[in-house]
C-alpha atoms as a PDB file:
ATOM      1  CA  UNK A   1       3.415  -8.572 158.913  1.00  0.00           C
ATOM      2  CA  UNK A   2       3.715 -10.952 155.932  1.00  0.00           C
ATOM      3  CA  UNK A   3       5.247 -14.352 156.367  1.00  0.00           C
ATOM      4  CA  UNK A   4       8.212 -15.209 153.973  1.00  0.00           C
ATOM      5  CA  UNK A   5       7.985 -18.690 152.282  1.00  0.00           C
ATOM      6  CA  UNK A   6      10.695 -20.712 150.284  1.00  0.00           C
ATOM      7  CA  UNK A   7      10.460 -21.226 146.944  1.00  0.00           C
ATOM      8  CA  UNK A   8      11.654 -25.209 148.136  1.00  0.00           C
ATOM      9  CA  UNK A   9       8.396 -25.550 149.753  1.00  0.00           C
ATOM     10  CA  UNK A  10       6.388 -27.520 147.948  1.00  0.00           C
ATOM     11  CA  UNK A  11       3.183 -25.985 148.843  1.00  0.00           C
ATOM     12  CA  UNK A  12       4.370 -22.338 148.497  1.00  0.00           C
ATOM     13  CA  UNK A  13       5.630 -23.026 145.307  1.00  0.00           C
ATOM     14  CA  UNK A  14       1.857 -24.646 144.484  1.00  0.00           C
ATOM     15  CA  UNK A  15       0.130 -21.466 146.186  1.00  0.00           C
ATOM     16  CA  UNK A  16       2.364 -19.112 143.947  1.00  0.00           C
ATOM     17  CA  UNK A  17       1.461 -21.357 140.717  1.00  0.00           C
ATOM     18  CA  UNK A  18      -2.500 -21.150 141.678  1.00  0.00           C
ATOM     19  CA  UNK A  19      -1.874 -17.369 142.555  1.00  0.00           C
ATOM     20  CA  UNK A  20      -0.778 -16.490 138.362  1.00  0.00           C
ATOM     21  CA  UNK A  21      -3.585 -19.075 137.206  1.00  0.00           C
ATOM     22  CA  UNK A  22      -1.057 -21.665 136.187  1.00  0.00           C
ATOM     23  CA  UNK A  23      -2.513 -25.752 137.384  1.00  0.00           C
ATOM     24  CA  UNK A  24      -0.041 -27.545 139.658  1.00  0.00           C
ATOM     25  CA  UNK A  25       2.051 -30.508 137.447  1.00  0.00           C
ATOM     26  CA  UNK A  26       3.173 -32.817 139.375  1.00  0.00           C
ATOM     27  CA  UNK A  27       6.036 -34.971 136.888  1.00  0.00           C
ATOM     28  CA  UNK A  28       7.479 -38.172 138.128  1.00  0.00           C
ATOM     29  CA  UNK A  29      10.607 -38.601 135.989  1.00  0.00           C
ATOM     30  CA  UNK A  30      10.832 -42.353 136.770  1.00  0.00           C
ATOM     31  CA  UNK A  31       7.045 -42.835 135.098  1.00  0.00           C
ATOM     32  CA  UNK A  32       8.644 -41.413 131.890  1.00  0.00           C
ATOM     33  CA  UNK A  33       9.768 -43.604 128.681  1.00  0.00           C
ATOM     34  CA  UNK A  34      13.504 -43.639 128.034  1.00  0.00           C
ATOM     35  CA  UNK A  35      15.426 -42.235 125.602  1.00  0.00           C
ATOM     36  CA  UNK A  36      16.961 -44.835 123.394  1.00  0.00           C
ATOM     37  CA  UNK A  37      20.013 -44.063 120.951  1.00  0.00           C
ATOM     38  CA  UNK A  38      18.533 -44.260 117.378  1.00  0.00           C
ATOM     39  CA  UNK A  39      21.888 -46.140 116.003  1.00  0.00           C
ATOM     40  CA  UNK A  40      22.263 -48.860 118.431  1.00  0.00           C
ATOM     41  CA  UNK A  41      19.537 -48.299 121.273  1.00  0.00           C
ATOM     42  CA  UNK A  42      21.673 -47.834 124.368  1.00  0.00           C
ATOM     43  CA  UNK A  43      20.194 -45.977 127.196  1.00  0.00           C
ATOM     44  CA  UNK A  44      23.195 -44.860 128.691  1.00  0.00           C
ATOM     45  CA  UNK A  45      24.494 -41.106 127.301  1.00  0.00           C
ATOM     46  CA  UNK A  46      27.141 -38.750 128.351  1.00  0.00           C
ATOM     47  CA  UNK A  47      28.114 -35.047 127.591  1.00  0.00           C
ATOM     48  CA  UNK A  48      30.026 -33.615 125.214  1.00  0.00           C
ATOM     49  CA  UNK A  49      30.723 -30.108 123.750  1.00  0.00           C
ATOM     50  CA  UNK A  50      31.333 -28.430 120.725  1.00  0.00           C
ATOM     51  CA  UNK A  51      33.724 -26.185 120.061  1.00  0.00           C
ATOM     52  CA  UNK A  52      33.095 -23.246 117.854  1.00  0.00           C
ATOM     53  CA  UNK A  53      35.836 -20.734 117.132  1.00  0.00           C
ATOM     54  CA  UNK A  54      34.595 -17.145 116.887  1.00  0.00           C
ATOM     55  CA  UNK A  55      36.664 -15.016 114.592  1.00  0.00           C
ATOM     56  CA  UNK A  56      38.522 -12.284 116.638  1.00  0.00           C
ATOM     57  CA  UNK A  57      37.231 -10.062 113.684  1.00  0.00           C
ATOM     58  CA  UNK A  58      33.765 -10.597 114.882  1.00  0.00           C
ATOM     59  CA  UNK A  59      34.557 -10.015 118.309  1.00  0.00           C
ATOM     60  CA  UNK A  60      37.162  -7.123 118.423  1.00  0.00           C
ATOM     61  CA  UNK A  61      39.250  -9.191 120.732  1.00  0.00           C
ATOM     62  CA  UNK A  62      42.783  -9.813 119.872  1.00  0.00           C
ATOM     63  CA  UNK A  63      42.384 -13.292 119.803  1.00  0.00           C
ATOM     64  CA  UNK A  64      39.621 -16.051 118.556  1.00  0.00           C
ATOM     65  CA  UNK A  65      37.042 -16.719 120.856  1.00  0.00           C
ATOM     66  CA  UNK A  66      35.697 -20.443 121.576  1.00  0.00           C
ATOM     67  CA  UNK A  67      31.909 -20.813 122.019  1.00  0.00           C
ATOM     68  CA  UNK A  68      31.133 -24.072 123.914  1.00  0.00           C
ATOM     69  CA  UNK A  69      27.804 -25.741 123.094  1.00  0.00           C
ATOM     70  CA  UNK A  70      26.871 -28.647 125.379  1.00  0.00           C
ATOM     71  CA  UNK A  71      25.612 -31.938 123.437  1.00  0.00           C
ATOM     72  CA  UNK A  72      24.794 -35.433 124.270  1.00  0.00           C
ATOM     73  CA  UNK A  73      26.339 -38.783 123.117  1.00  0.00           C
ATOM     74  CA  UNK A  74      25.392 -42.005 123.626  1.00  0.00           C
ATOM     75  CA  UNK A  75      27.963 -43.901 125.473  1.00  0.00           C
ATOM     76  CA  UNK A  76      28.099 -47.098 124.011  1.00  0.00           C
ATOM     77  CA  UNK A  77      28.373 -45.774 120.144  1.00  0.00           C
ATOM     78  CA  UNK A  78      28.974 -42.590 120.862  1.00  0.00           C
ATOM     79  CA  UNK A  79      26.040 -41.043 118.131  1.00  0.00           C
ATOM     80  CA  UNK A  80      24.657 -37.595 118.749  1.00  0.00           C
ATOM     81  CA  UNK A  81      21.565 -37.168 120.210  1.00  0.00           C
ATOM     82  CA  UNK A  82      19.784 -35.013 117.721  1.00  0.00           C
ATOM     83  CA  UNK A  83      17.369 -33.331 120.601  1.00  0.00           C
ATOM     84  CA  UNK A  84      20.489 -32.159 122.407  1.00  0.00           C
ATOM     85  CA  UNK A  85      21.800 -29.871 119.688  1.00  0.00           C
ATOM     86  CA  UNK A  86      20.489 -26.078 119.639  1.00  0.00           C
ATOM     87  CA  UNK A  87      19.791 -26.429 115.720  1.00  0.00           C
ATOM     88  CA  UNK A  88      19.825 -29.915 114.334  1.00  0.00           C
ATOM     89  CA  UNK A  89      21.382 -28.862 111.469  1.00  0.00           C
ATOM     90  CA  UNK A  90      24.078 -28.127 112.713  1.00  0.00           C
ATOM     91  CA  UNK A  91      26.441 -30.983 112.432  1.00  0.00           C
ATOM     92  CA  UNK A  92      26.107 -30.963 108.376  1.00  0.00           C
ATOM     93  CA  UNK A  93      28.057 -28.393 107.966  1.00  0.00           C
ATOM     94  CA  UNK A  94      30.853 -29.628 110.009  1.00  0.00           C
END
């Protein structure tokens, strides 16, 4: 009979990693540098999206889609963060 372990468990989750010949990284987040904003170097950010419209043309709907695409912003000067968009291109178009 085979015993059934969480994926929570620390130490299943470090037998299954061992078991496919990955090492066991442990990250402390709190040990990690902060991100600063590159206009004004604030440390506090909150999330934003981006609407895009999709053309109903493209889609066969009857109506225009909107694609939401999850970004970050700094909160004090509200600049993008450029690691939070999916291309970072993407903003020079707009």
């Amino acid at each position: 009979m085979s015993k059934i372990i969480g994926l929570g468990d620390k130490s299943a989750q470090d037998a299954v990693n061992t078991a496919q010949g990955q090492p066991s990284v442990q990250i402390n987040p709190l040990e990690q540098p902060s991100l600063k904003c590159s206009n004004c170097g604030g440390i506090f950010f909150k999330q934003s999206i981006i609407l895009k419209k999709i053309s109903k043309l493209l889609t066969g709907n009857a109506q225009d889609g909107l694609y939401p695409i999850g970004i970050t912003r700094c909160d004090d000067c509200g600049e993008v963060v450029k690691e939070s968009l999916p291309d970072p291109n993407m903003l020079d178009n707009e």
